[in-house]
Protein backbone atom coordinates (compact mmCIF):
# COMPACT_ATOMS: atom_id res chain seq x y z
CA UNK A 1 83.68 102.43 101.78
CA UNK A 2 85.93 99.78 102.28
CA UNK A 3 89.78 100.87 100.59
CA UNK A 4 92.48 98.37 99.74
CA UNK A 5 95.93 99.53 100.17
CA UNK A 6 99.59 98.14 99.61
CA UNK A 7 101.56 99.47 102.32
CA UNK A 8 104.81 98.51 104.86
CA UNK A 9 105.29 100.96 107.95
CA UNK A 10 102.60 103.44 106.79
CA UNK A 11 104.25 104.05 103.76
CA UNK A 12 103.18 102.86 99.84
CA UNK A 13 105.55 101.19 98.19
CA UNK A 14 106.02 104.09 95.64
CA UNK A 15 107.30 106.62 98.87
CA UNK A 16 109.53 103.77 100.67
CA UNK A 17 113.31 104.67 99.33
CA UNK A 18 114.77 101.76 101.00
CA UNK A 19 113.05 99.65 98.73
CA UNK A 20 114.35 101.15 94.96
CA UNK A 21 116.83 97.68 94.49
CA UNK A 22 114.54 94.85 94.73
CA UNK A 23 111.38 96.97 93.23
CA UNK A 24 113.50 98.84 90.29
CA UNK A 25 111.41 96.52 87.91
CA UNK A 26 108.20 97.81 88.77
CA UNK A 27 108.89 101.24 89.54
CA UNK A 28 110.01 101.48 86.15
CA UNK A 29 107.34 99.92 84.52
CA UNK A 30 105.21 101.79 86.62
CA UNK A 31 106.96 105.32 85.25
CA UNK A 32 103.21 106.90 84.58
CA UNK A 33 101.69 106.01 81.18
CA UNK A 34 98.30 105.04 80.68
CA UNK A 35 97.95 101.79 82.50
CA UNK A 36 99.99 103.55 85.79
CA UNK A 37 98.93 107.16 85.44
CA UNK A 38 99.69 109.26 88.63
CA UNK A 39 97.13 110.34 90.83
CA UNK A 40 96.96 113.41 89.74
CA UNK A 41 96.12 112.59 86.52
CA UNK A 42 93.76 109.67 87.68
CA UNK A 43 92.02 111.46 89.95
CA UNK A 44 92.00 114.67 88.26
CA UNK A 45 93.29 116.57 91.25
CA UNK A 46 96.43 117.33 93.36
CA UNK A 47 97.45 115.38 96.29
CA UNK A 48 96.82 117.15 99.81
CA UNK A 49 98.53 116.70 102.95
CA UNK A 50 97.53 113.25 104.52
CA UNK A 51 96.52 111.91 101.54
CA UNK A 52 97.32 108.33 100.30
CA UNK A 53 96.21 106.41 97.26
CA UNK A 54 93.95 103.06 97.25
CA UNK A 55 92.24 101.41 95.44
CA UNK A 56 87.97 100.65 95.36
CA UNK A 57 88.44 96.26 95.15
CA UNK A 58 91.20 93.66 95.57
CA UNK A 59 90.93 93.42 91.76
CA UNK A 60 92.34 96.64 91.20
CA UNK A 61 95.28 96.65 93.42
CA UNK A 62 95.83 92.65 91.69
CA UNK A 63 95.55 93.95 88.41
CA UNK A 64 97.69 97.49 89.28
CA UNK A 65 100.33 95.54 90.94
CA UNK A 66 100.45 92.51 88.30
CA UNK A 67 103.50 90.78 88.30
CA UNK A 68 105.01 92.48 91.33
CA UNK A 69 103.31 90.69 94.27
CA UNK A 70 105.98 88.35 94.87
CA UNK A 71 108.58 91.14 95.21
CA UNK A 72 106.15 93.73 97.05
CA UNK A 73 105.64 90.74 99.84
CA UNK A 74 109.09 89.43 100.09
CA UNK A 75 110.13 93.65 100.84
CA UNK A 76 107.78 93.41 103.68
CA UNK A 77 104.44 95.35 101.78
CA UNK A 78 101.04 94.07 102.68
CA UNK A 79 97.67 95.03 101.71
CA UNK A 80 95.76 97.13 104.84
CA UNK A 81 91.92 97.17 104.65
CA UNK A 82 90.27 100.60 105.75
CA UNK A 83 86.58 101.85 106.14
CA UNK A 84 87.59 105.21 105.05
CA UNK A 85 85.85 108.14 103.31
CA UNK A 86 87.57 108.78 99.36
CA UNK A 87 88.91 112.41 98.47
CA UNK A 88 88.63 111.66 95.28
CA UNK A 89 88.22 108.78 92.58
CA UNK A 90 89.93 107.89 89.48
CA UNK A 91 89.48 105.14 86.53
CA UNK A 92 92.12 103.06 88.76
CA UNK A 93 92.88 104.25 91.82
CA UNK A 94 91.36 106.24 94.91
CA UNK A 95 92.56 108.70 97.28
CA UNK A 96 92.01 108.79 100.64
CA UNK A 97 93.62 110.05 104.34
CA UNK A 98 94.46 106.80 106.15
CA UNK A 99 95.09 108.93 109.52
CA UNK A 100 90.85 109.12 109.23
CA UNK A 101 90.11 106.14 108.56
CA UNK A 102 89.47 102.55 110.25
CA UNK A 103 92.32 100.15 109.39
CA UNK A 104 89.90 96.75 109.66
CA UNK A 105 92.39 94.05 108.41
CA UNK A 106 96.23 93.23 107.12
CA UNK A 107 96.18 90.64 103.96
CA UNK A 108 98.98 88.98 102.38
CA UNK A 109 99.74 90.07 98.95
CA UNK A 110 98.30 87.07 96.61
C-alpha cells in the first residue's frame, strides 16, 4: 500500500522539539479533538516500538495538515512516499513501521 507521510530527518512533525516556535499554531489546534484525534484513539490501538503514523492518500495528509503547509515546508518537513504494510487503520490516519518499508519518493508539501 502506498503511505503518505510528513516527515524532516525521520521524525513527524508532532515528535521534532526543535520545531514548537514556528509550529505552536498547529500543534495547538491540533491538541486531539475530533478532527485531530491521536492515534490511539484513531486507530483504536496503542503505538508499538517503530511505529509511525501516515496517512492512506495525499488528500488526507492535505486535509489533516490544512492551513499548516506553508509553515511545515518552510521548517524543513516534506511528505515521504512508502510501499509499506499498515499496523493498523483509523477514520484519518494509518500506522505503519517506516524502518520496513520502501521509501519510493520525497514531495514538497502543496
Amino acid at each position: 500500500m502506498i503511505v503518505y507521510r510528513v516527515e524532516k530527518n525521520g521524525e513527524g512533525p508532532y515528535r521534532c522539539n526543535d520545531e514548537r516556535g514556528s509550529l505552536q499554531d498547529m500543534y495547538n489546534e491540533h491538541n486531539g479533538g475530533s478532527k485531530h484525534p491521536v492515534p490511539w484513539f484513531d486507530c483504536d490501538k496503542d503505538m508499538e516500538e517503530g511505529e509511525v503514523c501516515g496517512f492512506a492518500s495525499m488528500d488526507l495528509l492535505s486535509q489533516w495538515f490544512r492551513g499548516h503547509t506553508k509553515a511545515l515546508h518552510k521548517s524543513g518537513f516534506r511528505v515521504r512516499v512508502y510501499e509499506a504494510e499498515p499496523t493498523a487503520e483509523g477514520t484519518y490516519q494509518l500506522l505503519f513501521k517506516d524502518k520496513e518499508s520502501t521509501l519510493i519518493k520525497t514531495l514538497r508539501l502543496r
